[in-house]
PDB file of N, CA and C in Angstrom:
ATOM      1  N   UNK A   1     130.958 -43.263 102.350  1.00  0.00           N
ATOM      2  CA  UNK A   1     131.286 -42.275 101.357  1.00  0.00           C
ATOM      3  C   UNK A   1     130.099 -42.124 100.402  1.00  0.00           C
ATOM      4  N   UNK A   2     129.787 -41.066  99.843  1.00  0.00           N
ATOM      5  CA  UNK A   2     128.508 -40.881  99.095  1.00  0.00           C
ATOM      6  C   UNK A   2     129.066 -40.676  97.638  1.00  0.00           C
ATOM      7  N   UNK A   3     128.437 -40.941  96.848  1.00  0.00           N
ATOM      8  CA  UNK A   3     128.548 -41.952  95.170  1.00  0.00           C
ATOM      9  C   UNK A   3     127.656 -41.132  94.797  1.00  0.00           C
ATOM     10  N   UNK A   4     127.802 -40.773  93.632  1.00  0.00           N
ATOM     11  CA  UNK A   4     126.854 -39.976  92.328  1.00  0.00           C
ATOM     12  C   UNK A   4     126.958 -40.859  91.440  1.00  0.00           C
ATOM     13  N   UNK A   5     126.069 -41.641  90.839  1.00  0.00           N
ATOM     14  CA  UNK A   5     126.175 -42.315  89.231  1.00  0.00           C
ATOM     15  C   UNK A   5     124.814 -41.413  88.506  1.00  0.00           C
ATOM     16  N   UNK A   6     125.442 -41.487  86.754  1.00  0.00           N
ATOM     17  CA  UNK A   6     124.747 -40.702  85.978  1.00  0.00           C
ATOM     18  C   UNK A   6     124.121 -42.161  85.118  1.00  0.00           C
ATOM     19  N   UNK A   7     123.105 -42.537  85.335  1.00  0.00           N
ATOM     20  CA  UNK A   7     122.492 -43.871  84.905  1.00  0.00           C
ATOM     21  C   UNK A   7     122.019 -43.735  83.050  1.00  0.00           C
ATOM     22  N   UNK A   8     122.546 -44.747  82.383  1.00  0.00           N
ATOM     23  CA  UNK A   8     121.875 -44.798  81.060  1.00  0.00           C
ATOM     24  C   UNK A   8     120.861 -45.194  80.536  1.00  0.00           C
ATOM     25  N   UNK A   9     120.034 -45.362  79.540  1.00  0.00           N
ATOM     26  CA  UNK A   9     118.936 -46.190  79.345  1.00  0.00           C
ATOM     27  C   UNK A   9     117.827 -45.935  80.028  1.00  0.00           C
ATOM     28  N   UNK A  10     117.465 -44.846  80.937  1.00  0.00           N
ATOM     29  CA  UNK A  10     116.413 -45.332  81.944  1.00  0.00           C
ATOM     30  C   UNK A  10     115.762 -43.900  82.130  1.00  0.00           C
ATOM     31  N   UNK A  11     114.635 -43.977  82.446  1.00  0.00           N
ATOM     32  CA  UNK A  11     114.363 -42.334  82.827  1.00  0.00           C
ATOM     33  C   UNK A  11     114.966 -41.574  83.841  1.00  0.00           C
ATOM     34  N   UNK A  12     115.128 -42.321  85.240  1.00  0.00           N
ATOM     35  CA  UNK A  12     115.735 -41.566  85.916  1.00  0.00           C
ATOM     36  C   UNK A  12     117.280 -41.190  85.676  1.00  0.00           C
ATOM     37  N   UNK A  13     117.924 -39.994  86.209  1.00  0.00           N
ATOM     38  CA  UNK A  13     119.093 -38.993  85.507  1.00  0.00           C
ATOM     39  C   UNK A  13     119.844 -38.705  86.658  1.00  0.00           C
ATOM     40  N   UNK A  14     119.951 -39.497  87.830  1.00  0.00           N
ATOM     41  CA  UNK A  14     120.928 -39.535  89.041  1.00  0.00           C
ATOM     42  C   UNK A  14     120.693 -40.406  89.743  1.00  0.00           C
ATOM     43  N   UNK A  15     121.541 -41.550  89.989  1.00  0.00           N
ATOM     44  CA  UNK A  15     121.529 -42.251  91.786  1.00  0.00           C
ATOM     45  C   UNK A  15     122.425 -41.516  92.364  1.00  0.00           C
ATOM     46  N   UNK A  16     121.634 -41.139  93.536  1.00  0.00           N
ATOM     47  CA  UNK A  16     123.564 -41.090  94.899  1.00  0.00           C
ATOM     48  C   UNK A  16     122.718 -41.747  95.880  1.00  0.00           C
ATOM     49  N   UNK A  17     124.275 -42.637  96.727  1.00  0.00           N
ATOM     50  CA  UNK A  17     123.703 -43.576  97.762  1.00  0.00           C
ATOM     51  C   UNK A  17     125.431 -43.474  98.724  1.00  0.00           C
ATOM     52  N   UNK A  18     124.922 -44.039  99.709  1.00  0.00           N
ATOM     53  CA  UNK A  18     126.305 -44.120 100.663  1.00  0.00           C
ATOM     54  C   UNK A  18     126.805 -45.438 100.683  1.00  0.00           C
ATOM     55  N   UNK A  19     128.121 -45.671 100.497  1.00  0.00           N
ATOM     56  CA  UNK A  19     128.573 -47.035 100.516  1.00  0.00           C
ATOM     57  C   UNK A  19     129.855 -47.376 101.786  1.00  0.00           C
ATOM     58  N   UNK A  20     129.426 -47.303 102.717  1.00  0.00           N
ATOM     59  CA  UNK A  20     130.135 -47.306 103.894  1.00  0.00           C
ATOM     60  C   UNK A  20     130.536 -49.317 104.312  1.00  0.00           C
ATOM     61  N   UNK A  21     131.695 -49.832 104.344  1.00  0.00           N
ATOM     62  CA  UNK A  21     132.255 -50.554 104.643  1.00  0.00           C
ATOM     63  C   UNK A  21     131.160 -51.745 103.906  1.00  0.00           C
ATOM     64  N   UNK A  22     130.760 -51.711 102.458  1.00  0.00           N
ATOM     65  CA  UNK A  22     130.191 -52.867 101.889  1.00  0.00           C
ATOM     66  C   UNK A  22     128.727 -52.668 101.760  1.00  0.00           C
ATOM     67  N   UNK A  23     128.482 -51.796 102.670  1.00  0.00           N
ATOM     68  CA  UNK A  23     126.965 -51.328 102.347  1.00  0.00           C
ATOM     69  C   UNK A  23     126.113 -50.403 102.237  1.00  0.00           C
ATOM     70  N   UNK A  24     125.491 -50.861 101.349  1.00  0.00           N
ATOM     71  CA  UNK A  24     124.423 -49.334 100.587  1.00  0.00           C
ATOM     72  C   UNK A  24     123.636 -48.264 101.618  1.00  0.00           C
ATOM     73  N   UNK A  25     123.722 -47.682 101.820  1.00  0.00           N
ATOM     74  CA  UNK A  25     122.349 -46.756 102.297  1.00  0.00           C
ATOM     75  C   UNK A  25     121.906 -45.548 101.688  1.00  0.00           C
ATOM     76  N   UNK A  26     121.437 -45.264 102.004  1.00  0.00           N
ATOM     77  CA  UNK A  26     120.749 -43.622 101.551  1.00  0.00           C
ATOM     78  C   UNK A  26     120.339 -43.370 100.134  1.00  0.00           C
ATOM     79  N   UNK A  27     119.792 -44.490  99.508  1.00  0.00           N
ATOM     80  CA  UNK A  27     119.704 -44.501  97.940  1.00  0.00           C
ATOM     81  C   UNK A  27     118.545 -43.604  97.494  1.00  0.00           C
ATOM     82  N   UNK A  28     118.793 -42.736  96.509  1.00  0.00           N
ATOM     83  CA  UNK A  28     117.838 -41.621  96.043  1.00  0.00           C
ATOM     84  C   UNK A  28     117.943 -41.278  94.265  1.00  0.00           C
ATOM     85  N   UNK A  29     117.098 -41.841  93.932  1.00  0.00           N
ATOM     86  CA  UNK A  29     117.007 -41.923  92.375  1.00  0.00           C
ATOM     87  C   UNK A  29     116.180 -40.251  92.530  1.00  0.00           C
ATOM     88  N   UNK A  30     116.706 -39.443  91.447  1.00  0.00           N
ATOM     89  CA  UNK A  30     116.329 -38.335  90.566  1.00  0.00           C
ATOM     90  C   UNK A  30     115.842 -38.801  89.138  1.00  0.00           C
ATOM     91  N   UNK A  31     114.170 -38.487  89.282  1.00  0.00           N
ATOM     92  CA  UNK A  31     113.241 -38.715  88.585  1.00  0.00           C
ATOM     93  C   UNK A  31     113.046 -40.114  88.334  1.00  0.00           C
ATOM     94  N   UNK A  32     112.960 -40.903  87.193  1.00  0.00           N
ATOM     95  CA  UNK A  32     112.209 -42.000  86.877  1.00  0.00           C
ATOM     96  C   UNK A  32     110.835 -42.216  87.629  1.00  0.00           C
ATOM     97  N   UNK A  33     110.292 -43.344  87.410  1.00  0.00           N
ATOM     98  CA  UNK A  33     109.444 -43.895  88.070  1.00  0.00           C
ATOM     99  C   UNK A  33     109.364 -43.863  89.425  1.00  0.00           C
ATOM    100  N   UNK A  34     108.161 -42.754  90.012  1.00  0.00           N
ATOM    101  CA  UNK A  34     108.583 -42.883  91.514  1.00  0.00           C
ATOM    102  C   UNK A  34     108.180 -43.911  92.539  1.00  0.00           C
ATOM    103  N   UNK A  35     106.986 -44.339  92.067  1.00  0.00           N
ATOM    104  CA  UNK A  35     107.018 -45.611  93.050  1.00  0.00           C
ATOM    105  C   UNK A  35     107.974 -46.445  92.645  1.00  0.00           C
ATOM    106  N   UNK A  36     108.276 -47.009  91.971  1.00  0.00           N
ATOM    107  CA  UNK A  36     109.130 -48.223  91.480  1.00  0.00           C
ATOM    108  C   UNK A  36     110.802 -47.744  92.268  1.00  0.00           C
ATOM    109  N   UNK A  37     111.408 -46.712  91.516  1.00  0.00           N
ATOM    110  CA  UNK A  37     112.705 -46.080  92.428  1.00  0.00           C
ATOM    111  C   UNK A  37     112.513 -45.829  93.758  1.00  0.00           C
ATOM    112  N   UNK A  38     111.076 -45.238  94.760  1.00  0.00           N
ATOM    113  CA  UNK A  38     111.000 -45.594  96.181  1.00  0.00           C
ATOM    114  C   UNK A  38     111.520 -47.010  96.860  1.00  0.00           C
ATOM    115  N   UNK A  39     110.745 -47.597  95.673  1.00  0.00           N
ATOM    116  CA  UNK A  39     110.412 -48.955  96.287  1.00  0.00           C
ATOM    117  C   UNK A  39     111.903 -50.141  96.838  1.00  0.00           C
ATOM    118  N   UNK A  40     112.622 -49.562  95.151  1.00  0.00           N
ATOM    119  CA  UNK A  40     113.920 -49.995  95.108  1.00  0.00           C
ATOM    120  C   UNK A  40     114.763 -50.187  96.429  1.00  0.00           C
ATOM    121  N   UNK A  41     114.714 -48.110  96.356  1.00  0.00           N
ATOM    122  CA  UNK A  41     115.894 -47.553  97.626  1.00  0.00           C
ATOM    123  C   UNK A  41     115.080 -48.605  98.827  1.00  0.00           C
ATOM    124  N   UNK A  42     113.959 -48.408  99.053  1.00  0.00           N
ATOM    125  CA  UNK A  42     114.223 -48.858 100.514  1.00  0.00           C
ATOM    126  C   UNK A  42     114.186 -50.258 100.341  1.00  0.00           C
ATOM    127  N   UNK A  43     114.067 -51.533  99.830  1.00  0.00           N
ATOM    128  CA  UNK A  43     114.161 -52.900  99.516  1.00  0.00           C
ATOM    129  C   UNK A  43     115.478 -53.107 100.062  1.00  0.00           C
ATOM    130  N   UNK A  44     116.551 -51.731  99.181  1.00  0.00           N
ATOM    131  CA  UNK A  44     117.770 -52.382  99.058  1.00  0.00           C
ATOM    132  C   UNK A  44     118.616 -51.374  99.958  1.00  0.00           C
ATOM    133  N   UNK A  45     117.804 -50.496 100.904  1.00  0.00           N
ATOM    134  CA  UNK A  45     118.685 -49.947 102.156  1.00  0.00           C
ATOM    135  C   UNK A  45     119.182 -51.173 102.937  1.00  0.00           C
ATOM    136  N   UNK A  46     120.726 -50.632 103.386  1.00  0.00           N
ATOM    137  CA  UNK A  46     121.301 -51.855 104.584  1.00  0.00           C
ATOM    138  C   UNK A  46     121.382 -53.028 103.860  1.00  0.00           C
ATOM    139  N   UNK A  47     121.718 -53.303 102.574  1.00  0.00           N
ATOM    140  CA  UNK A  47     121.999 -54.626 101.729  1.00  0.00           C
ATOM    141  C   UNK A  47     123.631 -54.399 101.671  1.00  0.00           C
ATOM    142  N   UNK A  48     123.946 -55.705 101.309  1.00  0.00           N
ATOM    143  CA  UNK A  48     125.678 -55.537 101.636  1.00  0.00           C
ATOM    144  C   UNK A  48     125.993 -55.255  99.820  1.00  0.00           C
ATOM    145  N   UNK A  49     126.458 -54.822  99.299  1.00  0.00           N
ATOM    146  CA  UNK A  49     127.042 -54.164  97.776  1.00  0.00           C
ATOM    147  C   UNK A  49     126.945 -55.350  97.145  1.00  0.00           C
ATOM    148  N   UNK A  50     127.708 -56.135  96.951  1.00  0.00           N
ATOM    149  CA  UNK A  50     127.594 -57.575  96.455  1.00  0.00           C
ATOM    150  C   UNK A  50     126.258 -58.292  96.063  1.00  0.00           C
ATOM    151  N   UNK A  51     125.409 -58.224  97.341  1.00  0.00           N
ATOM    152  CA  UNK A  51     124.536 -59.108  97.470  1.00  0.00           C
ATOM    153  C   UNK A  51     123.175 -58.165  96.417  1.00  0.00           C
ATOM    154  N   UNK A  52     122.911 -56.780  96.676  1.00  0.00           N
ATOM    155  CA  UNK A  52     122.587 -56.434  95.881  1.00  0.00           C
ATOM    156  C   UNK A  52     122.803 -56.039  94.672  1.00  0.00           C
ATOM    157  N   UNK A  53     124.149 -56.026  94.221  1.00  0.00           N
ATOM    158  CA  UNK A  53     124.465 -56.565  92.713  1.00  0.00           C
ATOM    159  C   UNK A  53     124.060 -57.754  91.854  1.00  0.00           C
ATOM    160  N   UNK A  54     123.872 -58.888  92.948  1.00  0.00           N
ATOM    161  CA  UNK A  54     123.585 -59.857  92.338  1.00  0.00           C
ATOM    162  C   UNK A  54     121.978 -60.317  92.258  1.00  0.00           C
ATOM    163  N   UNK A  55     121.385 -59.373  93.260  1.00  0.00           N
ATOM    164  CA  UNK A  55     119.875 -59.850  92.669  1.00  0.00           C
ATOM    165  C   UNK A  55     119.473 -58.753  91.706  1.00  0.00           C
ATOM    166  N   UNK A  56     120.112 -57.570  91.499  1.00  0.00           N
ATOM    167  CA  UNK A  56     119.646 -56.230  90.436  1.00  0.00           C
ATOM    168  C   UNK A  56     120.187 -56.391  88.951  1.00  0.00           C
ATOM    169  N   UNK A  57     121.212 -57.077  89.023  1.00  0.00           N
ATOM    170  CA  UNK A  57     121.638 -56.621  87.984  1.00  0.00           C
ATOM    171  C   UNK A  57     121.291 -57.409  86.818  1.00  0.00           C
ATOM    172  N   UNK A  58     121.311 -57.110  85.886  1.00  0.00           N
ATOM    173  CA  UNK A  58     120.532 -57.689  84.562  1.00  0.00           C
ATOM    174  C   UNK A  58     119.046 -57.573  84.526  1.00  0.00           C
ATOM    175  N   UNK A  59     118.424 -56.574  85.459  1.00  0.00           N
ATOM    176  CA  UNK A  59     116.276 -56.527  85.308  1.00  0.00           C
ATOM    177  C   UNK A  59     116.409 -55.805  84.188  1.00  0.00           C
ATOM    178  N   UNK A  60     115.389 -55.953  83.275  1.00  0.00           N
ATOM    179  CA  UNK A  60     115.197 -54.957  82.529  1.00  0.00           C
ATOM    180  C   UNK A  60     114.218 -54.207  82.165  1.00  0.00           C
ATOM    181  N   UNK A  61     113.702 -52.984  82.294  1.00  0.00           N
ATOM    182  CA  UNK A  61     112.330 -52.031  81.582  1.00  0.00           C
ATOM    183  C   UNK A  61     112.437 -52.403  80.740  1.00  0.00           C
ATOM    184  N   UNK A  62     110.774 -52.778  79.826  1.00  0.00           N
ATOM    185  CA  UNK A  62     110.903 -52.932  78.441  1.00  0.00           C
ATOM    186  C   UNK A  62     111.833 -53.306  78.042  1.00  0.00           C
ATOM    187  N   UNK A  63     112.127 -53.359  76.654  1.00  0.00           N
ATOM    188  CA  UNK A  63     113.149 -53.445  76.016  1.00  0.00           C
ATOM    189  C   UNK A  63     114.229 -52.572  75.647  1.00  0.00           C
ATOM    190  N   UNK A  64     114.463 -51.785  77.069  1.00  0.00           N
ATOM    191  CA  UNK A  64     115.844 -50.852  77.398  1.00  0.00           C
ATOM    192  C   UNK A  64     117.001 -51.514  77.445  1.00  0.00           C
ATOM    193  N   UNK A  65     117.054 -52.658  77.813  1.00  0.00           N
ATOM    194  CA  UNK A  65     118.255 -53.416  77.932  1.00  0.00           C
ATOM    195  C   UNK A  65     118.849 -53.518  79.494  1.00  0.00           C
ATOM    196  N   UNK A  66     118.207 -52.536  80.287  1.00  0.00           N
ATOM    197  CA  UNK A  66     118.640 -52.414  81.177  1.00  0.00           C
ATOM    198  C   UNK A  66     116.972 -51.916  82.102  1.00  0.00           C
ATOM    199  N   UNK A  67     117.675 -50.861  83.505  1.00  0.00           N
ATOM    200  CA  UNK A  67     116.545 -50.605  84.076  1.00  0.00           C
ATOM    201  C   UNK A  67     116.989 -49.972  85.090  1.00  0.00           C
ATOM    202  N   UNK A  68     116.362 -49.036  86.004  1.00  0.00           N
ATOM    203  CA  UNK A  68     116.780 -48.581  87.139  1.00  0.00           C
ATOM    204  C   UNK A  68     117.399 -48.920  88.275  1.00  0.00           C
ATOM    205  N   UNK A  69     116.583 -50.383  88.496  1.00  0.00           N
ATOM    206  CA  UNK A  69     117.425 -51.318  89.357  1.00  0.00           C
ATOM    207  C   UNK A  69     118.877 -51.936  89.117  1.00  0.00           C
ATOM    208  N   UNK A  70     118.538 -52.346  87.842  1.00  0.00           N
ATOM    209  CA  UNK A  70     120.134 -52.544  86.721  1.00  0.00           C
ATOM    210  C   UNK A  70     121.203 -51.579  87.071  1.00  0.00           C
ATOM    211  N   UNK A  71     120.891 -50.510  86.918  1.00  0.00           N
ATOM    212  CA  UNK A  71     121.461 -48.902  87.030  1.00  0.00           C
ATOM    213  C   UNK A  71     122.167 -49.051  87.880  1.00  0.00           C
ATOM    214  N   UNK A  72     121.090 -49.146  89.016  1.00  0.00           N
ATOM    215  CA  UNK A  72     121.739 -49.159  90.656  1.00  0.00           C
ATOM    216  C   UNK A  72     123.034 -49.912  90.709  1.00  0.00           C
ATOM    217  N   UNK A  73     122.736 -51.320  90.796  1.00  0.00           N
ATOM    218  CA  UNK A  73     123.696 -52.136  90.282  1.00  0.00           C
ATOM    219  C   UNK A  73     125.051 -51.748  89.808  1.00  0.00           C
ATOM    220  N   UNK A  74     124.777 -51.333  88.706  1.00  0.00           N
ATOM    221  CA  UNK A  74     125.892 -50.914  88.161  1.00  0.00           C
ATOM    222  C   UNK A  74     126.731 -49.415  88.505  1.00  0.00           C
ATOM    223  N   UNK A  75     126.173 -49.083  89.338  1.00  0.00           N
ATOM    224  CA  UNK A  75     126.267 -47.809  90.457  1.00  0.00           C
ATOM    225  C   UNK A  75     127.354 -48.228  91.120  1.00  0.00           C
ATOM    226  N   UNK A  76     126.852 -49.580  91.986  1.00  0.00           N
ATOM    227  CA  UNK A  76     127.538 -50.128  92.958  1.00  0.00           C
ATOM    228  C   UNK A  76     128.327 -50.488  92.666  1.00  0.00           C
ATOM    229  N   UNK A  77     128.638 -51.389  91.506  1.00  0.00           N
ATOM    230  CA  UNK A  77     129.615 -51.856  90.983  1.00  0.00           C
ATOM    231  C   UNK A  77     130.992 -50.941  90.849  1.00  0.00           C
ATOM    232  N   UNK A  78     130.367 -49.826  90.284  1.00  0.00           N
ATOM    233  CA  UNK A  78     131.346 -48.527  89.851  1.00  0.00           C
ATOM    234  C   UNK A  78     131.597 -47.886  91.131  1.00  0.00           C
ATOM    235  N   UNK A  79     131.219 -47.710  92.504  1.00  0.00           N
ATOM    236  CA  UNK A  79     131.620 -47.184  93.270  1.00  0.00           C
ATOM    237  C   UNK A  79     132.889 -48.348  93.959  1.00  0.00           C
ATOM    238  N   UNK A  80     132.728 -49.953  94.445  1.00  0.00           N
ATOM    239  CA  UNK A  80     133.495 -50.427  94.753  1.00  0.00           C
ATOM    240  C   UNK A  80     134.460 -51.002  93.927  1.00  0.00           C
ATOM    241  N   UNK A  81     134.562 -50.600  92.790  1.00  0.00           N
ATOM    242  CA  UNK A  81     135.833 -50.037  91.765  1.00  0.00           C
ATOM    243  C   UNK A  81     136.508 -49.102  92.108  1.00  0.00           C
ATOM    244  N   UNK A  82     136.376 -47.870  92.846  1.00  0.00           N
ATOM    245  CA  UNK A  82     136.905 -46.721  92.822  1.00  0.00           C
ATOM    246  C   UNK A  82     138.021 -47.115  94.571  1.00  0.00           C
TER     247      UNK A  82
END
């Protein structure tokens, strides 16, 4: 199923990714940092939801509090809530 999150704190201003039976694919950040958000999506294509929650979540840009990868994270989180 494909997921839209509207991310806070961060430059980029959309993830959508597919979360089919536990795992991520097709991850595509709108704007931010483009090497860094390339780099992300494909690191964390074919990762099981969980597992990349737990190495993303809490990075932070600067002192944003958070971060794109964070974002993601919390993407995922919010999609296997739903």
């Amino acid at each position: 199923m494909r997921f839209n999150y509207t991310p806070k704190g961060t430059c980029s201003v959309n993830i959508a990714f597919d979360l089919d039976d536990g795992i991520v694919r097709n991850i595509q950040f709108t704007r931010g940092c483009h090497g860094n958000t390339q780099g992300v999506s494909r690191l964390a294509e074919g990762m099981a939801a969980e597992e990349l929650i737990s190495r993303l979540e809490g990075i932070n840009c600067g002192n944003r509090g958070t971060s794109c990868p964070d974002q993601l994270a919390k993407a995922v989180k919010a999609a296997l809530a739903q």
